[in-house]
PDB file of N, CA and C in Angstrom:
ATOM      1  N   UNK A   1      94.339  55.833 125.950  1.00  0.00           N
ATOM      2  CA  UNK A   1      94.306  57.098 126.656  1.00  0.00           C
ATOM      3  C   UNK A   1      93.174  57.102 127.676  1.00  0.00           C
ATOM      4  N   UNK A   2      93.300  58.018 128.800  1.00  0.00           N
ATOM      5  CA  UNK A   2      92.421  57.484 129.893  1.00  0.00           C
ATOM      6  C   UNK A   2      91.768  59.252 129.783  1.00  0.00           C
ATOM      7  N   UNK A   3      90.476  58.847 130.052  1.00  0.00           N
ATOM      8  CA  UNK A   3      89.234  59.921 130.207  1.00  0.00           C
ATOM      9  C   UNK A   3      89.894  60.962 131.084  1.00  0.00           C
ATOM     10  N   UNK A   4      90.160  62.123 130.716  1.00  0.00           N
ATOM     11  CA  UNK A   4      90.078  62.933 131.486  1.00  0.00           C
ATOM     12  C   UNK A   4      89.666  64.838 131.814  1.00  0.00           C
ATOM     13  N   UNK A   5      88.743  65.297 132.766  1.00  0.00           N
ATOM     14  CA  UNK A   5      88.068  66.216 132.971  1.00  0.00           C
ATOM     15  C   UNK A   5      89.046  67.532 133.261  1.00  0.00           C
ATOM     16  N   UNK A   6      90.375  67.269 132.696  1.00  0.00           N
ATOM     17  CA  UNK A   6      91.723  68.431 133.250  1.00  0.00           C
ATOM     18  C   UNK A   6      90.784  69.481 132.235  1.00  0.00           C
ATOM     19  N   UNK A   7      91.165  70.685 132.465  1.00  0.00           N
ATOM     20  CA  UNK A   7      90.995  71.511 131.739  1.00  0.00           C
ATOM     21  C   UNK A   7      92.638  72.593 131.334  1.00  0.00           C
ATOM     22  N   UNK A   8      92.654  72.721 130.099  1.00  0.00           N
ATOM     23  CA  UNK A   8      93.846  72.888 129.123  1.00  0.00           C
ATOM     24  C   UNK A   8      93.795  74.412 129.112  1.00  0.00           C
ATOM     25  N   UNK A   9      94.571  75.080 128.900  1.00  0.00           N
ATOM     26  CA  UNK A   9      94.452  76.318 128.602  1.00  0.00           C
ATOM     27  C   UNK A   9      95.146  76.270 127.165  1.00  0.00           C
ATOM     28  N   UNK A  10      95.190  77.539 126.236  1.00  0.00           N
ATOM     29  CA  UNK A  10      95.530  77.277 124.834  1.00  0.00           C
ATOM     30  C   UNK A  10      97.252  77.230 124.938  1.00  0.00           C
ATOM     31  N   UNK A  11      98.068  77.827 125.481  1.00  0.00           N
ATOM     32  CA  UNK A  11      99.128  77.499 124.806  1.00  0.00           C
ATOM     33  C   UNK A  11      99.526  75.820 125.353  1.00  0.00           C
ATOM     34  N   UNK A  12      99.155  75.118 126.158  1.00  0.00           N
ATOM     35  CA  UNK A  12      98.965  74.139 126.640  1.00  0.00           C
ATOM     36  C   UNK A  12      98.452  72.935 125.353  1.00  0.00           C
ATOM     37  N   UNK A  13      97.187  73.688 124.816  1.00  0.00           N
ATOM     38  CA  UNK A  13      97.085  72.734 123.168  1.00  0.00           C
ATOM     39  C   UNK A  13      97.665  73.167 122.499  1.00  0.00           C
ATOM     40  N   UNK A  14      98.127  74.205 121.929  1.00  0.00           N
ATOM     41  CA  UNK A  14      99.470  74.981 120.987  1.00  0.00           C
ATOM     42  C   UNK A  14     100.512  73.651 121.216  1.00  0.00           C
ATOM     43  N   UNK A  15     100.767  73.078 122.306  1.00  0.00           N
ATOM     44  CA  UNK A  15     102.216  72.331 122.475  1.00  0.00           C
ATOM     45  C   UNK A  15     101.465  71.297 122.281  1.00  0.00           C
ATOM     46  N   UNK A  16     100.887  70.633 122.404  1.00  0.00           N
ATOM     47  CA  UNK A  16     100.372  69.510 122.354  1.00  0.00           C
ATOM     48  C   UNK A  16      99.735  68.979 120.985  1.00  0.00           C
ATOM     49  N   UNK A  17      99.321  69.978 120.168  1.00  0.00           N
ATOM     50  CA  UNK A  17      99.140  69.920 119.021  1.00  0.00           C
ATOM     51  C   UNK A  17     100.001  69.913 117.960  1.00  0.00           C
ATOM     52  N   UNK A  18     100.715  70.720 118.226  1.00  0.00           N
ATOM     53  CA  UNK A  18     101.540  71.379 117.429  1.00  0.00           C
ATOM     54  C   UNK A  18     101.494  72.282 116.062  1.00  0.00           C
ATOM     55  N   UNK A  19     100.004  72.667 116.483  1.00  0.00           N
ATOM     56  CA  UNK A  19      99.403  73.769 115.877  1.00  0.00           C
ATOM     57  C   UNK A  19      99.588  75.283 116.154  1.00  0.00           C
ATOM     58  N   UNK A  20      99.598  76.236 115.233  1.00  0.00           N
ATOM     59  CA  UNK A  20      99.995  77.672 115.402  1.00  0.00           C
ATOM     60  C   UNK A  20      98.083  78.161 116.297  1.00  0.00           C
ATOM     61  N   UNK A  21      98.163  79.062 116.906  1.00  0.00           N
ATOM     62  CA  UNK A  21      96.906  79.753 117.424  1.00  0.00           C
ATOM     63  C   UNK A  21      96.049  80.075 116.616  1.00  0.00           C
ATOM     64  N   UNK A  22      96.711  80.676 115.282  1.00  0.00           N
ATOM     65  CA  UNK A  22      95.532  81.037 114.101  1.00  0.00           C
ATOM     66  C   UNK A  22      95.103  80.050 113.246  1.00  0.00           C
ATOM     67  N   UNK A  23      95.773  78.372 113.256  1.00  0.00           N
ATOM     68  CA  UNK A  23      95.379  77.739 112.694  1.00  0.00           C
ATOM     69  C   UNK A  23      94.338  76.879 113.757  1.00  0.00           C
ATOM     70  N   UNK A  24      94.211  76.705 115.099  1.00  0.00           N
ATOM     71  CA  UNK A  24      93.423  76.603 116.140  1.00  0.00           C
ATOM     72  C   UNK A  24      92.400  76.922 116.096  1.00  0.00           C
ATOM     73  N   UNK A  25      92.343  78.274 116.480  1.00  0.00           N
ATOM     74  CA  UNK A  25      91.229  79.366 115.751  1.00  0.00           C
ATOM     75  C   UNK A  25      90.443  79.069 114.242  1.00  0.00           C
ATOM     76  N   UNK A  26      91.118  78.756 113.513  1.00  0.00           N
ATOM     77  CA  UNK A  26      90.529  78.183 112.428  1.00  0.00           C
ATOM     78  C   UNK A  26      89.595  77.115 112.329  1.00  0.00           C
ATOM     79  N   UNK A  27      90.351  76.168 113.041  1.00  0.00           N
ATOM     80  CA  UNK A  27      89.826  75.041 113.206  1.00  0.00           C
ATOM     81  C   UNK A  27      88.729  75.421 114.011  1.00  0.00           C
ATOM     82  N   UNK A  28      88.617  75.867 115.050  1.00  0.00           N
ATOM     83  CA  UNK A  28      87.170  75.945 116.227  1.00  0.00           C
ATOM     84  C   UNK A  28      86.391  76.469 115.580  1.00  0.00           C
ATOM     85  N   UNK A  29      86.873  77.579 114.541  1.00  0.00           N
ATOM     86  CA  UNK A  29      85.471  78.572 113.954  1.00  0.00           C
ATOM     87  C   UNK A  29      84.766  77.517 112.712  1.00  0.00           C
ATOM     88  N   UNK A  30      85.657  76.777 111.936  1.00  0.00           N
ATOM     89  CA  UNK A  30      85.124  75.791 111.082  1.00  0.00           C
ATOM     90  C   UNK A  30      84.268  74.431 111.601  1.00  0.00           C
ATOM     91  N   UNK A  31      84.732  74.209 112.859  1.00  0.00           N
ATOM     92  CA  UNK A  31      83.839  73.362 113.734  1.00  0.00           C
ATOM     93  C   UNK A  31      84.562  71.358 113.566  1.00  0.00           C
ATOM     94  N   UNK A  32      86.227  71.968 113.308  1.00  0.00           N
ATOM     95  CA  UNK A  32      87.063  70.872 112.884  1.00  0.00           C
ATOM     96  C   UNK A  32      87.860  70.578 114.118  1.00  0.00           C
ATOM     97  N   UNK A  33      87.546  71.255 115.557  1.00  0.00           N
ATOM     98  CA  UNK A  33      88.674  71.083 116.470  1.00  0.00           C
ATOM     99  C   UNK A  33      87.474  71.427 117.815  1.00  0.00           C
ATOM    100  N   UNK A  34      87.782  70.651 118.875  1.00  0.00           N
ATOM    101  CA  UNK A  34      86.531  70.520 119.990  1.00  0.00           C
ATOM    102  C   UNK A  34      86.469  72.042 120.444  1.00  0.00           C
ATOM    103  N   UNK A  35      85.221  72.486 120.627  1.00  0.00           N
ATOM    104  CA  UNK A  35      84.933  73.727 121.401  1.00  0.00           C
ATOM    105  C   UNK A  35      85.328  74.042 122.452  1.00  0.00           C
ATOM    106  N   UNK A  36      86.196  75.798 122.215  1.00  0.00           N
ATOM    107  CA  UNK A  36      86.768  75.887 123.749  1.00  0.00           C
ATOM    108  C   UNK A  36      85.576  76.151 124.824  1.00  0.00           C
ATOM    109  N   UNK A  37      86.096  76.337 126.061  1.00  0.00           N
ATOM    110  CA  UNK A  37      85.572  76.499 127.259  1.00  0.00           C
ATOM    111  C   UNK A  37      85.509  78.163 127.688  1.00  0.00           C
ATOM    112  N   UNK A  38      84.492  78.738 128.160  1.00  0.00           N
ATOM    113  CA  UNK A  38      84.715  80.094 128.284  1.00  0.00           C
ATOM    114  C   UNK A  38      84.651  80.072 129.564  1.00  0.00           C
ATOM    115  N   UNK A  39      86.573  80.197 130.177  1.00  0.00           N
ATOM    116  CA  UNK A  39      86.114  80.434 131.877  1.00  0.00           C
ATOM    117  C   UNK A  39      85.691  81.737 131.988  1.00  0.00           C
ATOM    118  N   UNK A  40      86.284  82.719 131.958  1.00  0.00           N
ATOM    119  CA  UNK A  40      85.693  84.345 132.148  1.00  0.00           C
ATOM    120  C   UNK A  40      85.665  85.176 130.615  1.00  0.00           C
ATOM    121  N   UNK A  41      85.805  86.180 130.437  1.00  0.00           N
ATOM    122  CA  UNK A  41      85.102  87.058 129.347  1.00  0.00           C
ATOM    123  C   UNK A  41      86.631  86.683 128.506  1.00  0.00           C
ATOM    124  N   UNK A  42      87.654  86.760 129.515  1.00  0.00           N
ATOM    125  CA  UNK A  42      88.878  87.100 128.968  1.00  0.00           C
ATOM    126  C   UNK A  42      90.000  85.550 128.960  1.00  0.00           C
ATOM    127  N   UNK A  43      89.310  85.020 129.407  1.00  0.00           N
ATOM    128  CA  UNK A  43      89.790  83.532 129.729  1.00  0.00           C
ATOM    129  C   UNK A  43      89.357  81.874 128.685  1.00  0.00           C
ATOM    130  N   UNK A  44      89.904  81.452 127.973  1.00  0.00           N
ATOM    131  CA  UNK A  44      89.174  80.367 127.471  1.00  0.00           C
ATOM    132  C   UNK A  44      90.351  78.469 127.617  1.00  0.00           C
ATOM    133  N   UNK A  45      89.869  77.866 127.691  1.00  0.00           N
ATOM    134  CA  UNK A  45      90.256  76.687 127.979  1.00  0.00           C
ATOM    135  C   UNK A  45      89.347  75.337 127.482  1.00  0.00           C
ATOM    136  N   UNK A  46      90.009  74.092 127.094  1.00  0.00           N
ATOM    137  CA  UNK A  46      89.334  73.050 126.164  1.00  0.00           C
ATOM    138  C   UNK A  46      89.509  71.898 127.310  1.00  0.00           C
ATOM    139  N   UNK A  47      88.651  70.897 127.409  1.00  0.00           N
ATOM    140  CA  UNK A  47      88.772  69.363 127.888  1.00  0.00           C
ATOM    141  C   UNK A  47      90.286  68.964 127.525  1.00  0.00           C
ATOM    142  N   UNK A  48      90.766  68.160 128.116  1.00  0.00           N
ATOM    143  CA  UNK A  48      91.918  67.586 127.939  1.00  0.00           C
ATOM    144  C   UNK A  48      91.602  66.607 127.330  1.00  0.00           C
ATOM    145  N   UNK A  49      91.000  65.726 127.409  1.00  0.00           N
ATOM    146  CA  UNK A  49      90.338  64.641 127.051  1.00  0.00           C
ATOM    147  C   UNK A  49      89.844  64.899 125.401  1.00  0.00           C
ATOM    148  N   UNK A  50      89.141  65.729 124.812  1.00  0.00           N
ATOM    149  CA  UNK A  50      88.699  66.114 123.659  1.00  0.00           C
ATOM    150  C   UNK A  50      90.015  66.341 123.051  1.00  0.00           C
ATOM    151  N   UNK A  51      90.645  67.016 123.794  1.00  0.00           N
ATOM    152  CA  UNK A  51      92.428  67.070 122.563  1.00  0.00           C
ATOM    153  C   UNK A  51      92.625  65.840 122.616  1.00  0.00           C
ATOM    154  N   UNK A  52      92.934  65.231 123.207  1.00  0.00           N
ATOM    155  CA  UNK A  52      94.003  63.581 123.233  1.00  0.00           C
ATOM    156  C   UNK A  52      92.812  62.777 122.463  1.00  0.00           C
ATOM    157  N   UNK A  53      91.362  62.925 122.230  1.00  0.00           N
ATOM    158  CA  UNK A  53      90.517  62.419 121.416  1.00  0.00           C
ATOM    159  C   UNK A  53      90.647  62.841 119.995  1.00  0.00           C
ATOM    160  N   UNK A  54      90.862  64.325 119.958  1.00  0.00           N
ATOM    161  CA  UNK A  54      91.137  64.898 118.332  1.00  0.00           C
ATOM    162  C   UNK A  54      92.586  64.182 118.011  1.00  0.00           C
ATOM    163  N   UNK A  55      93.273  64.584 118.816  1.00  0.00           N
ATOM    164  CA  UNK A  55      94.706  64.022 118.467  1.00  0.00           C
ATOM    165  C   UNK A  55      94.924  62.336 117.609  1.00  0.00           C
ATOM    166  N   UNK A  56      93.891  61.406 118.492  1.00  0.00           N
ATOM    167  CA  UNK A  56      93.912  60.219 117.967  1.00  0.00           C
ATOM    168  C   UNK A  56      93.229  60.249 116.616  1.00  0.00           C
ATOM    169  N   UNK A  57      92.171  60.933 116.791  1.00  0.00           N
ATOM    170  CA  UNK A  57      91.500  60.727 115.151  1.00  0.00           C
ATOM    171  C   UNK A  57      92.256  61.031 114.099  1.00  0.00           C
ATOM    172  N   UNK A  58      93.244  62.207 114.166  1.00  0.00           N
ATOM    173  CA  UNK A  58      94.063  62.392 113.087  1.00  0.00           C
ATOM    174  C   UNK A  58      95.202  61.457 112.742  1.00  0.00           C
ATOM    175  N   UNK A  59      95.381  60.624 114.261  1.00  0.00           N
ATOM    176  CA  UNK A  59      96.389  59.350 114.402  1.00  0.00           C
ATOM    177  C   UNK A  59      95.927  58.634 112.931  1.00  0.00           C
ATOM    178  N   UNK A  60      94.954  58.137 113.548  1.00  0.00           N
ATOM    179  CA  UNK A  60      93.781  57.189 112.994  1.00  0.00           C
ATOM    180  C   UNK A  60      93.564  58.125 111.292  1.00  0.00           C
ATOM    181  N   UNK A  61      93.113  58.788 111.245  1.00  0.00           N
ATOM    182  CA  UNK A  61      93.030  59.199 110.203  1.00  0.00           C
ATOM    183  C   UNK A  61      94.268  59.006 108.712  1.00  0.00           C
ATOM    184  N   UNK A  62      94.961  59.805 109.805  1.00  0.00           N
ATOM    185  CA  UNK A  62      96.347  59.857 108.565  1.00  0.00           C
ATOM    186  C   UNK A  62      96.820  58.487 108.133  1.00  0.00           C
ATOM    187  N   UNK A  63      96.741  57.235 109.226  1.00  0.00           N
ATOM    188  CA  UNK A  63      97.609  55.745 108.880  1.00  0.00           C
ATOM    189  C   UNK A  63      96.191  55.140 107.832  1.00  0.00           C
ATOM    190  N   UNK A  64      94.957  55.541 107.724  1.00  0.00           N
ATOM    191  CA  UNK A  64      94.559  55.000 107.167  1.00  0.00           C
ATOM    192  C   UNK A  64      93.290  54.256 107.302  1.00  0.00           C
ATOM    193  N   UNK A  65      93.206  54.088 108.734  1.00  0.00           N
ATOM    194  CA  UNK A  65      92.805  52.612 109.392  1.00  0.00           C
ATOM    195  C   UNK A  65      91.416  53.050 109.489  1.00  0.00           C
TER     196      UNK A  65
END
């Protein structure tokens, strides 16, 4: 996977994860899923790069390796 500085908005990791929002939320408040980004008060968004990084660890995780 190649480095990258995109910035994601949440239903964007919702699909990509294939995680529900409240289990998302879960994860960020437990400190198990990369910290979102606060564009404005009402706005939040994550690295692209940090998902496709979480994503692999659980790759990695689940086979074992």
């Amino acid at each position: 996977m190649s480095i990258s500085n995109k910035i994601v908005r949440l239903p964007q990791v919702i699909q990509k994860t294939g995680l529900s929002r409240s289990t998302l939320y879960s994860l960020i408040n437990s400190g198990d899923f990369p910290q979102k980004i606060k564009l404005s008060p009402r706005a939040m968004s994550f690295l692209e790069s940090e998902i496709d990084s979480w994503i692999a660890d659980r790759v990695t995780a689940s086979k074992g390796v």
